[in-house]
Protein backbone atom coordinates (compact mmCIF):
# COMPACT_ATOMS: atom_id res chain seq x y z
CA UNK A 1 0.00 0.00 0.00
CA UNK A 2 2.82 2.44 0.57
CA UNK A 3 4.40 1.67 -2.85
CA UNK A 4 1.19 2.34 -4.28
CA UNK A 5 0.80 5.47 -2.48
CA UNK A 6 3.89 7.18 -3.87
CA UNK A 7 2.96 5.82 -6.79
CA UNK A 8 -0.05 7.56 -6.99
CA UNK A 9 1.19 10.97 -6.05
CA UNK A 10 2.33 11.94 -9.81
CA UNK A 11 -1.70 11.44 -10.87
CA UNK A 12 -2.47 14.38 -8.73
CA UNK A 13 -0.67 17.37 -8.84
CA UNK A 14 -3.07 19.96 -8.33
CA UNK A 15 -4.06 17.92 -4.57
CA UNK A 16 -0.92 17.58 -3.80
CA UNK A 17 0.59 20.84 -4.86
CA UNK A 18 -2.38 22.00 -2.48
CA UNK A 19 -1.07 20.35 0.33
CA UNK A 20 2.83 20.79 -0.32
CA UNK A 21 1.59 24.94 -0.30
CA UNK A 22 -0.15 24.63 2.76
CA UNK A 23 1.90 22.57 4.63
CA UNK A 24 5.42 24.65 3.25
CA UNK A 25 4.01 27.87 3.92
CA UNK A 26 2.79 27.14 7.16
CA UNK A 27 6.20 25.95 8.29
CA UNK A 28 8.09 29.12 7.05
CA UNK A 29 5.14 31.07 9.04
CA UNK A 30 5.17 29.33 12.37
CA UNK A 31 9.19 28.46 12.46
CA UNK A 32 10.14 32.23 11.44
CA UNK A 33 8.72 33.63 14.61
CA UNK A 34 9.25 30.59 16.81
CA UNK A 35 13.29 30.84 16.25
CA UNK A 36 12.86 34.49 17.73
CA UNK A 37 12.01 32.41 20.68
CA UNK A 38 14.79 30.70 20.67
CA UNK A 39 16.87 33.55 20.10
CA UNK A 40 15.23 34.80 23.56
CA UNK A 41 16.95 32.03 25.47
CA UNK A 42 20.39 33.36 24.37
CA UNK A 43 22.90 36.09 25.71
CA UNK A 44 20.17 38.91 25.72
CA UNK A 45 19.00 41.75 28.05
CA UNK A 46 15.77 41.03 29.36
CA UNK A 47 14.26 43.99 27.83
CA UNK A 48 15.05 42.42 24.31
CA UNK A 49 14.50 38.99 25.45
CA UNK A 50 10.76 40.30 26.49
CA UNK A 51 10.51 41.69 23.10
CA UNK A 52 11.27 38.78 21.35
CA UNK A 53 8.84 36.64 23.19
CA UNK A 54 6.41 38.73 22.74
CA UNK A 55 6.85 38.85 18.47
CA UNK A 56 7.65 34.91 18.69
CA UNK A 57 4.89 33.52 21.28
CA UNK A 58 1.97 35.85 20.59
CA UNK A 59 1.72 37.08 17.30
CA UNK A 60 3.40 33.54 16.10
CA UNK A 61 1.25 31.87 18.58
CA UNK A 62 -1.75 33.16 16.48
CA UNK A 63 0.07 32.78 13.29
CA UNK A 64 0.33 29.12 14.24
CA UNK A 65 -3.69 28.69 15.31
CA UNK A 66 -4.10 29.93 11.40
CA UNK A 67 -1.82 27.65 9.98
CA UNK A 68 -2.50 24.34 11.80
CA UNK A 69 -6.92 25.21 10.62
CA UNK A 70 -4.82 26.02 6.99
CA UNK A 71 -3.47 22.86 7.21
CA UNK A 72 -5.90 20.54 8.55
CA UNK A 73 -8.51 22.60 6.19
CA UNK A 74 -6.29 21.24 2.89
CA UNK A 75 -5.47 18.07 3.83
CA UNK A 76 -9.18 17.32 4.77
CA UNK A 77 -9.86 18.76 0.93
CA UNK A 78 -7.10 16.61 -0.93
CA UNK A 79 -8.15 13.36 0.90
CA UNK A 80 -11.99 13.68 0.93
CA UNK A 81 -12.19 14.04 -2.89
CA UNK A 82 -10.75 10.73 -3.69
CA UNK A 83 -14.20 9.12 -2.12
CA UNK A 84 -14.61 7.39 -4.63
CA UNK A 85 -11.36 5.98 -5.63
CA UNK A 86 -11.17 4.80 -1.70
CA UNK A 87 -14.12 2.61 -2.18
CA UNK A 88 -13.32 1.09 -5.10
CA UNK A 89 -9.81 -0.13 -3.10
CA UNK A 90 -12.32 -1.55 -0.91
CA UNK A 91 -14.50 -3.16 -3.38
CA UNK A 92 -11.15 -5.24 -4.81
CA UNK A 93 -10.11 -6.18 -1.64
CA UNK A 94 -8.20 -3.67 0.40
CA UNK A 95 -9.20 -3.32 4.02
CA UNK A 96 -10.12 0.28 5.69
CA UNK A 97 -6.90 -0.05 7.46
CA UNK A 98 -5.04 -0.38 4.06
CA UNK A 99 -6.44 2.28 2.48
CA UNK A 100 -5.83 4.80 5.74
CA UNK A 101 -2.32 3.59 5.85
CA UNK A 102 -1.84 4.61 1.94
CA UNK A 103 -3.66 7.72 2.41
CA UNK A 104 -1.59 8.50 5.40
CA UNK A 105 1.88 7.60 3.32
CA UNK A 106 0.80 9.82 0.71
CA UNK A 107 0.03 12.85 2.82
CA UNK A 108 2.97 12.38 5.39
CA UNK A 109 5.16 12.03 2.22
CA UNK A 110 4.03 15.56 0.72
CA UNK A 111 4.04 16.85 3.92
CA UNK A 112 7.59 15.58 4.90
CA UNK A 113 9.12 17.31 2.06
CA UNK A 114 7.18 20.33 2.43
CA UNK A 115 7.72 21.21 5.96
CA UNK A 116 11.65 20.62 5.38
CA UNK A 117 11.74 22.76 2.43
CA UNK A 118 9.83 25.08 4.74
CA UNK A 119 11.91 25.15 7.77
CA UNK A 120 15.01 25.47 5.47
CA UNK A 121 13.41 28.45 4.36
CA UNK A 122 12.43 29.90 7.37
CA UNK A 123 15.85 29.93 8.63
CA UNK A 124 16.34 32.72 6.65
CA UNK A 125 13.21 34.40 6.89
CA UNK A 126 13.47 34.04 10.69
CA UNK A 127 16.74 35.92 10.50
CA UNK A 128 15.33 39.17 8.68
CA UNK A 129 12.55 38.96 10.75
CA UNK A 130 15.27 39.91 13.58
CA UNK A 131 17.03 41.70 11.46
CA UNK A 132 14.05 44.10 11.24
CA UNK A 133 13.36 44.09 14.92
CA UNK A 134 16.98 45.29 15.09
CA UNK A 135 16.49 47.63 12.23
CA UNK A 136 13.79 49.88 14.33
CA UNK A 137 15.39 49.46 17.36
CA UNK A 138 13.03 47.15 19.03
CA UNK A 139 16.00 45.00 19.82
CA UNK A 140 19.78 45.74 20.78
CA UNK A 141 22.13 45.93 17.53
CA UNK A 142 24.25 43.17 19.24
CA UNK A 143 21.25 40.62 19.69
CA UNK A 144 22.37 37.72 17.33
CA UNK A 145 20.12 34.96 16.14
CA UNK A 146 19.75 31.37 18.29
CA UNK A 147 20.91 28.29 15.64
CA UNK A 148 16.98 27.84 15.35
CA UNK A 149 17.06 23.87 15.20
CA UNK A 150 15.19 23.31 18.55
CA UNK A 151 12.54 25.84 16.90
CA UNK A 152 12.46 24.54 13.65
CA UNK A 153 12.52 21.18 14.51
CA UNK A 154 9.42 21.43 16.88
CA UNK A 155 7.83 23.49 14.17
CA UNK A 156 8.08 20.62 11.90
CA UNK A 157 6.88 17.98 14.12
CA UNK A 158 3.37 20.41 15.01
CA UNK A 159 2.71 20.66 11.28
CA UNK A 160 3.22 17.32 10.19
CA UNK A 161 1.12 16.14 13.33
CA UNK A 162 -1.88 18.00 12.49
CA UNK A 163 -1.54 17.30 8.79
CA UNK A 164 -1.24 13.71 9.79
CA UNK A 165 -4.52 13.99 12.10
CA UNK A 166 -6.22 15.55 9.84
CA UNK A 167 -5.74 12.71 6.68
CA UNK A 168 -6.49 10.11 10.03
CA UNK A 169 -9.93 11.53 10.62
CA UNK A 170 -11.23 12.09 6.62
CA UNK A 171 -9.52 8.74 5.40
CA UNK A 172 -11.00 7.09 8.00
CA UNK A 173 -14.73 8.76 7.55
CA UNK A 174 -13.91 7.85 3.90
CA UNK A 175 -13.81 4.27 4.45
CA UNK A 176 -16.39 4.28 6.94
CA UNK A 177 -19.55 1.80 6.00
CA UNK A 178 -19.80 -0.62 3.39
CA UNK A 179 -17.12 0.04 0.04
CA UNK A 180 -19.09 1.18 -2.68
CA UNK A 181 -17.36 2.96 -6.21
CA UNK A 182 -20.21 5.75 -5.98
CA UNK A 183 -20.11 7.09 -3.00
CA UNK A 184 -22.94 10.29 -2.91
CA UNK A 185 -21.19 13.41 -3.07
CA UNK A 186 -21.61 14.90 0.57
CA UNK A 187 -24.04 12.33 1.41
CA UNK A 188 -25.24 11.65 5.03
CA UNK A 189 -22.00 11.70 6.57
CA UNK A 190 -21.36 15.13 5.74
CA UNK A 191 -24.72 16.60 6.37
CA UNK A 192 -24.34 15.09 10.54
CA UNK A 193 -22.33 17.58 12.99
CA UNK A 194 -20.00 15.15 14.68
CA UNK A 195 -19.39 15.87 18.08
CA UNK A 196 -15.73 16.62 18.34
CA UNK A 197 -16.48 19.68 15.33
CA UNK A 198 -18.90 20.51 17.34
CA UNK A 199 -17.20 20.85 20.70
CA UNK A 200 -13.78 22.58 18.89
CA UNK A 201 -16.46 24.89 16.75
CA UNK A 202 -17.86 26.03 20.42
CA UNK A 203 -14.98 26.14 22.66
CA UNK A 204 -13.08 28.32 19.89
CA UNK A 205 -16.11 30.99 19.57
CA UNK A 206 -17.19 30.73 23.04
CA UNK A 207 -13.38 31.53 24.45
CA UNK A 208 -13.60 34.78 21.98
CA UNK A 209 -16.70 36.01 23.29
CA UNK A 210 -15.64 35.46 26.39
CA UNK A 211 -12.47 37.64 25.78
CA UNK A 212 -14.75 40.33 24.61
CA UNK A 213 -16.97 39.94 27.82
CA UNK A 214 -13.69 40.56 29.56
CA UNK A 215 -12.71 43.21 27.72
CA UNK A 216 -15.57 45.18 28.52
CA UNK A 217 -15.48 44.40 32.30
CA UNK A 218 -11.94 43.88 33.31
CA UNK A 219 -9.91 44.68 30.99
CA UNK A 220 -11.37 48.27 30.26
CA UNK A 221 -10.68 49.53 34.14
CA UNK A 222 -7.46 48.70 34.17
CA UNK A 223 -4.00 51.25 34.07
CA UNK A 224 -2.52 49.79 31.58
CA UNK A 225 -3.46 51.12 27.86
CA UNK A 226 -2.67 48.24 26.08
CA UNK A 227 -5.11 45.61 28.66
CA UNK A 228 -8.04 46.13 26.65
CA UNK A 229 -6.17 45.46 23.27
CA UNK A 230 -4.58 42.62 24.97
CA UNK A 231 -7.85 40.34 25.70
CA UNK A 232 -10.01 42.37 22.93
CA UNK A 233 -7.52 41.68 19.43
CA UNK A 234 -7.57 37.78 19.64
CA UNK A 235 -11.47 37.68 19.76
CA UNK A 236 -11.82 38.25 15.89
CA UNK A 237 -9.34 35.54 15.28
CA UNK A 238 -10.82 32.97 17.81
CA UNK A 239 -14.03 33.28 16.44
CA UNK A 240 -12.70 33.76 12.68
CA UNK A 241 -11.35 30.17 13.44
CA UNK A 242 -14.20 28.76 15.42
CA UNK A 243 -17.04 29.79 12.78
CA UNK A 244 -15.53 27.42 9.78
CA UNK A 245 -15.95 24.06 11.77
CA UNK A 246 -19.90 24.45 10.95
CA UNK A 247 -18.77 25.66 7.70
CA UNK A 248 -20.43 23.21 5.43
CA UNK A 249 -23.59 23.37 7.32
CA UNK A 250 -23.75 27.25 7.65
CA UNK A 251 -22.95 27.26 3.65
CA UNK A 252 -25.96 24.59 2.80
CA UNK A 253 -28.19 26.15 4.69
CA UNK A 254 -27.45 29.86 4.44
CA UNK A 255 -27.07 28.88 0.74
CA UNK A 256 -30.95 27.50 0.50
CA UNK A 257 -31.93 30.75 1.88
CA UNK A 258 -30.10 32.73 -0.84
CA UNK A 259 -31.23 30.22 -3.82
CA UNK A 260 -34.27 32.43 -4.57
CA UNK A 261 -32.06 35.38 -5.85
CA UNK A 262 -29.61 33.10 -8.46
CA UNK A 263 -31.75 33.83 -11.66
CA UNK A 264 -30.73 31.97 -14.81
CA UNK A 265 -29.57 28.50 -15.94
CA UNK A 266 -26.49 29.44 -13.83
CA UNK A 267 -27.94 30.51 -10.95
CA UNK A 268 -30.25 27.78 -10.61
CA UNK A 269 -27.17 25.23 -10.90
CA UNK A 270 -24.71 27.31 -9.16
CA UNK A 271 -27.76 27.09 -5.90
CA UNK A 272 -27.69 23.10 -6.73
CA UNK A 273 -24.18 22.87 -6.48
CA UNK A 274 -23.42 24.79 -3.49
CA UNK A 275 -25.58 22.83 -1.43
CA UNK A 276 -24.69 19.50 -2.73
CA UNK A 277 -21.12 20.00 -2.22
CA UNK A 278 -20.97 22.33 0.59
CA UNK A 279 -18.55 19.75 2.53
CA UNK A 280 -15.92 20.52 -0.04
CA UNK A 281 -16.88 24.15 -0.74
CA UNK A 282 -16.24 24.21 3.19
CA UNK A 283 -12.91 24.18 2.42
CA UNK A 284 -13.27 27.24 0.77
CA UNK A 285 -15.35 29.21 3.35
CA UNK A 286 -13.08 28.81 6.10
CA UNK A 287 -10.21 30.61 4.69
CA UNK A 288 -12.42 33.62 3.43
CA UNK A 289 -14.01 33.49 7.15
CA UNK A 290 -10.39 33.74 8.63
CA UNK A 291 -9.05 36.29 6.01
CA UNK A 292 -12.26 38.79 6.38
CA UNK A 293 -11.91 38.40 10.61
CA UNK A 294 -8.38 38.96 10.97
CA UNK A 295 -7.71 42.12 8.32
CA UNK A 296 -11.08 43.84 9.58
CA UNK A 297 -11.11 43.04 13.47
CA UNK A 298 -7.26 44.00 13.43
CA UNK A 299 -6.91 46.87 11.38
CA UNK A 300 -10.02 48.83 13.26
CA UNK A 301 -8.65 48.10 16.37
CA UNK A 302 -5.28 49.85 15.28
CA UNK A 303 -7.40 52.41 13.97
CA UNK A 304 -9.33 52.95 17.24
CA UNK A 305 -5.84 52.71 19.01
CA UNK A 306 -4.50 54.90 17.00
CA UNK A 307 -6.99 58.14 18.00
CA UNK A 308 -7.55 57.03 21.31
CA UNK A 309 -4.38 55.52 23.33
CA UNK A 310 -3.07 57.46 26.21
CA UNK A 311 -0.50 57.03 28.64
CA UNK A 312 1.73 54.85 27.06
CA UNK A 313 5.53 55.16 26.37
CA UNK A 314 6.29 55.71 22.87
CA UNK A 315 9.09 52.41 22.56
CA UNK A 316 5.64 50.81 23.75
CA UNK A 317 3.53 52.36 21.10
CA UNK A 318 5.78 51.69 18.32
CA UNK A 319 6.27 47.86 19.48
CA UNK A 320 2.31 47.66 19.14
CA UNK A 321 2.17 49.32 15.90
CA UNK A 322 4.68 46.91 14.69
CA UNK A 323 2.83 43.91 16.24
CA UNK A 324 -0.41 44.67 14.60
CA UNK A 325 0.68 45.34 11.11
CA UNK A 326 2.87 42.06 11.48
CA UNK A 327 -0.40 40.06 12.18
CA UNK A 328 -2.62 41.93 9.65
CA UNK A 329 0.40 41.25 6.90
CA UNK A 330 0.76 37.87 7.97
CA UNK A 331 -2.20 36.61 8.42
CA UNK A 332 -3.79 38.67 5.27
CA UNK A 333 -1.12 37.07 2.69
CA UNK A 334 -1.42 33.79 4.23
CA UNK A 335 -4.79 33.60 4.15
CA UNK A 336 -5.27 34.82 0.20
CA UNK A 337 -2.73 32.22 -0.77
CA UNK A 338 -4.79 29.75 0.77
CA UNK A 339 -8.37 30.98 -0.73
CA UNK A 340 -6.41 30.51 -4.06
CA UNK A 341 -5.10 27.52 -2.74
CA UNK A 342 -8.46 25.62 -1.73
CA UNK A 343 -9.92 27.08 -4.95
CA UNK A 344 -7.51 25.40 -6.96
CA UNK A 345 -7.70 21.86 -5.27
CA UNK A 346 -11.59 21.89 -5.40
CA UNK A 347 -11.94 22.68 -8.92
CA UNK A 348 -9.25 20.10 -10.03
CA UNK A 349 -11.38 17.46 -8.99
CA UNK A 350 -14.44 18.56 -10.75
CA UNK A 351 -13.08 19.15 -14.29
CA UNK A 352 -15.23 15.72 -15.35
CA UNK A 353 -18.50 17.14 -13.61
CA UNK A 354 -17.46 20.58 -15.50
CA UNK A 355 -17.86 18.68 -18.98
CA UNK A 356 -20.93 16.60 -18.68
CA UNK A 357 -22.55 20.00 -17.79
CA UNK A 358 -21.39 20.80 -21.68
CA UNK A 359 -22.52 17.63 -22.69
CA UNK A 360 -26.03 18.14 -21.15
CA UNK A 361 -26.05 21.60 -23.13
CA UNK A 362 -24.60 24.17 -21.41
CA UNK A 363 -22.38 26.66 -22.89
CA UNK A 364 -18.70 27.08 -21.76
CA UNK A 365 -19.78 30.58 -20.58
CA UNK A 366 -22.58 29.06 -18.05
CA UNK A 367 -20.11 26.68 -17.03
CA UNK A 368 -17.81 29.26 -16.36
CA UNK A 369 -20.44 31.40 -14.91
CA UNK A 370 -21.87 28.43 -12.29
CA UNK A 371 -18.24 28.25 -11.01
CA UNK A 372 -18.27 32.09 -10.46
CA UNK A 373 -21.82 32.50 -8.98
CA UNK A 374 -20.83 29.55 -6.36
CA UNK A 375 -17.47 31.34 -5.39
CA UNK A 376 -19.96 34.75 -5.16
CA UNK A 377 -22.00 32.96 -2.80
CA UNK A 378 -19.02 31.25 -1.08
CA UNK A 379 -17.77 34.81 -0.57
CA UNK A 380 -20.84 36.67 0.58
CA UNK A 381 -21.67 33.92 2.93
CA UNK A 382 -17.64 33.81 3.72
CA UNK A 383 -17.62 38.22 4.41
CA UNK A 384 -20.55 38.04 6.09
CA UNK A 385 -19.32 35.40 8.81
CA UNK A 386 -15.91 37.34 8.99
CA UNK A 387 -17.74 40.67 9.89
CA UNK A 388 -19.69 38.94 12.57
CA UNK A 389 -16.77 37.60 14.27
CA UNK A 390 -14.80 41.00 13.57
CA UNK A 391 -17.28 42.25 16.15
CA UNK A 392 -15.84 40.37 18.83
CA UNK A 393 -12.79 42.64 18.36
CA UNK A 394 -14.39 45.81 17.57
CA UNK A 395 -17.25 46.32 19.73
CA UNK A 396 -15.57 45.69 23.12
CA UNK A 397 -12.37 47.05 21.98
CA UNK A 398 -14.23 50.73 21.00
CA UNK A 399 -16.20 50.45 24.57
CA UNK A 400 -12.97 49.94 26.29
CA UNK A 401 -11.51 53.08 24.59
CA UNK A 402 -15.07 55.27 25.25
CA UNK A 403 -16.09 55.14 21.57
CA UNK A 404 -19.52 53.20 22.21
CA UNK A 405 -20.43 50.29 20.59
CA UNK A 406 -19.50 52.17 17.16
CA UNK A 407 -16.47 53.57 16.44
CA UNK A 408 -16.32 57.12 16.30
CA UNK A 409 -14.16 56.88 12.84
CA UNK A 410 -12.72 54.45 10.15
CA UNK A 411 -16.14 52.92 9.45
CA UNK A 412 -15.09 53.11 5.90
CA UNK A 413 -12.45 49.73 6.57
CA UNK A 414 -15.12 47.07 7.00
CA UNK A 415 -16.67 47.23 3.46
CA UNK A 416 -13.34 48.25 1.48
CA UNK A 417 -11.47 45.33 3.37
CA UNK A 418 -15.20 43.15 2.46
CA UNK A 419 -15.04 44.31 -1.36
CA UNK A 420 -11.31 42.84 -1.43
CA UNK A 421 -12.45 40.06 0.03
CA UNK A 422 -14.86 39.56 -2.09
CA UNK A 423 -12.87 40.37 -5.26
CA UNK A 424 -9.73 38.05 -3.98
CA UNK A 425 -12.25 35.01 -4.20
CA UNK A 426 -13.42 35.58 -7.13
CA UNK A 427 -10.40 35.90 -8.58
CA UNK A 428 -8.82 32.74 -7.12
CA UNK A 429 -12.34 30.70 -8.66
CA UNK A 430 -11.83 32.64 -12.00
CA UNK A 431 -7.88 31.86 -11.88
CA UNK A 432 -8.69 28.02 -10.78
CA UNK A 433 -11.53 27.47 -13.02
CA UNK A 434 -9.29 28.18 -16.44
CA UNK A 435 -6.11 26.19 -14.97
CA UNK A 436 -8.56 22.84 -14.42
CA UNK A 437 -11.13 23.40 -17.07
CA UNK A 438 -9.42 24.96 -20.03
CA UNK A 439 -11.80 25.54 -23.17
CA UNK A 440 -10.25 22.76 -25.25
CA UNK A 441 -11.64 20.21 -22.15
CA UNK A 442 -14.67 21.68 -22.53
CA UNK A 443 -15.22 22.19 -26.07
CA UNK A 444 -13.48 19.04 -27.33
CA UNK A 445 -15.01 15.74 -28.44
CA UNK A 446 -17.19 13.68 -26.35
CA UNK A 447 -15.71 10.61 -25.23
């Protein structure tokens, strides 16, 4: 089974580009800031080993809650496609444990190389990161980097864990019941809320609200300016998080709502299709959930900080300037890359579905125009989600500074950063849609 799952690894590429993506930038992420750690431990003043804890555990700390969901998100996208190819294993005579062992040996191999190539790269990119810290002063010019393997080296073992758990879980719901070759896409497994999604979904979102509740009555009092921002800026991200593990049931049935206003041949099977595969087009939610939460919840609570903080010291303000926009970047561009990413590995597996649309009669411009009316309502349903969870960041936040419950300015960020949103998913369906369906699939000869 092993042989046969390296085997198969050259009959996917688009999958398993997915994953190598995922998985490589996700190391480079987590092990840049977790080898300023590291570097912590070393011969440094306590002011700059402070400093560096604070860049390396807590914004890399959230960095790393982004990529392990990235992760675990792509890997539970690459594996559950291949439904079908799983059962017919079965039918010849391969056991479930067979077939999770190859899908595990596939996924660990992909994920091995990747999070190598990434922690090679993140050597470097953990460097300039200190290199910049040192640039604006934020760290003593004689602070030198730590050799980074302890870092890197747990960095790698995290990713390839939860990329390892996550293959466990969908191989093993993919093999679940009796083998069939047909297995019914999103079918009654993946219309039932499974406990442990359930529980993660809640404890996620619940903790955020809860940091908001804080926020508002603890938090706010207190003499320090930054307490507020300190218990108030993770609730966007929490949530952000939290909200995709009901993903494919908030899509199907926030989707049915929204049929009604799909009008055409297009819309009606762009309605059809989001609700029959909103397990996969789950994949895609998530990461326009997290993307929308973090750039909104993050950048109006700099922009509230920015009219309202008092009584801090200005090494302190800078520091927290330079944190935020760090996240915002970080998270932002990670994020995108993965819309694109999850957009890409979808749409790969549907090129044959694309086609017998043609060869039922639709044009290649409905075709084209179903995939772009499901990543519209992907993205509206996606935005809307994001805002809702930005809350959790912005309402306490702007009570804690004695704005209200609105912010007394910069209510023009929410729908700009929505529109780009909105715009960078369409974009990534448009982009994947040509690279798996090109017009010579669909205009070519039957077979």
């Amino acid at each position: 089974m092993t042989g046969l799952a390296l085997r198969s690894l050259r009959h996917r590429p688009t999958s398993f580009v997915a994953t190598l993506l995922a998985v490589g930038l996700g190391t480079v992420l987590m092990g840049s800031f977790a080898t300023l750690v590291e570097t912590s431990f070393g011969p440094v003043s306590d002011v700059d080993a402070e400093t560096l804890v604070v860049m390396g555990a807590v914004v890399g700390g959230w960095g790393t809650l982004i990529v392990l969901f990235a992760v675990a998100s792509t890997a539970g996208i690459t594996v559950g496609q291949r439904a079908a190819e799983l059962g017919t294993l079965r039918t010849v005579g391969a056991t479930g444990g067979q077939v999770t062992r190859m899908v595990m040996s596939e996924v660990l191999a992909v994920g091995a190389v990747a999070a190598l190539l990434g922690a090679g790269v993140a050597t470097l990119t953990g460097r300039l990161l200190l290199g910049a810290l040192r640039g604006v002063g934020l760290v003593g010019g004689d602070v030198v980097a730590g050799p980074g393997i302890a870092a890197l080296g747990v960095t790698v073992a995290v990713v390839l864990l939860t990329t390892a758990l996550a293959a466990l879980v969908t191989a093993r719901r993919a093999t679940r019941g009796a083998p069939t070759v047909t297995p019914a896409e999103d079918g009654p497994q993946g219309s039932v809320l499974r406990w442990w999604r359930l529980l993660l979904g809640v404890v996620l979102v619940g903790y955020g609200v809860a940091m908001g509740v804080v926020t508002i009555t603890v938090t706010a009092d207190s003499a320090d300016p930054y307490a507020a921002m300190s218990t108030s800026g993770s609730s966007s991200i929490l949530v952000g998080v939290g909200m995709p593990t009901f993903a494919p049931w908030l899509l199907r049935g926030l989707a049915r709502v929204g049929r009604p206003l799909l009008r055409g041949p297009a819309g009606h099977l762009a309605g059809l299709a989001t609700q029959r595969r909103a397990t996969s087009l789950g994949g895609v939610l998530g990461p326009v959930v997290v993307l929308t939460a973090a750039t909104v919840g993050t950048l109006v609570l700099v922009d509230i900080d920015r009219r309202t903080v008092v009584g801090a010291l200005d090494g302190d303000t800078e520091l927290i300037t330079l944190l935020n926009n760090v996240v915002v970047g970080m998270l932002s561009l990670f994020a995108a890359i993965l819309v694109v990413n999850a957009y890409a590995a979808v749409l790969a597996h549907r090129r044959d579905e694309l086609r017998r649309l043609w060869l039922l009669g639709a044009t290649p411009e409905q075709v084209r125009r179903t995939v772009l009316l499901e990543a519209a309502v992907v993205a509206v349903v996606g935005v809307a989600l994001g805002l809702l969870a930005a809350l959790t960041t912005i309402v306490p936040f702007s009570i804690a500074r004695d704005e209200g419950v609105v912010p007394d300015s910069g209510l023009w960020l929410p729908p700009v950063l929505a529109v780009a949103v909105l715009a960078v998913t369409l974009a990534a369906a448009a982009s994947a849609f040509r690279r798996a369906v090109p017009p010579r699939v669909l205009a070519g000869a039957a077979a």
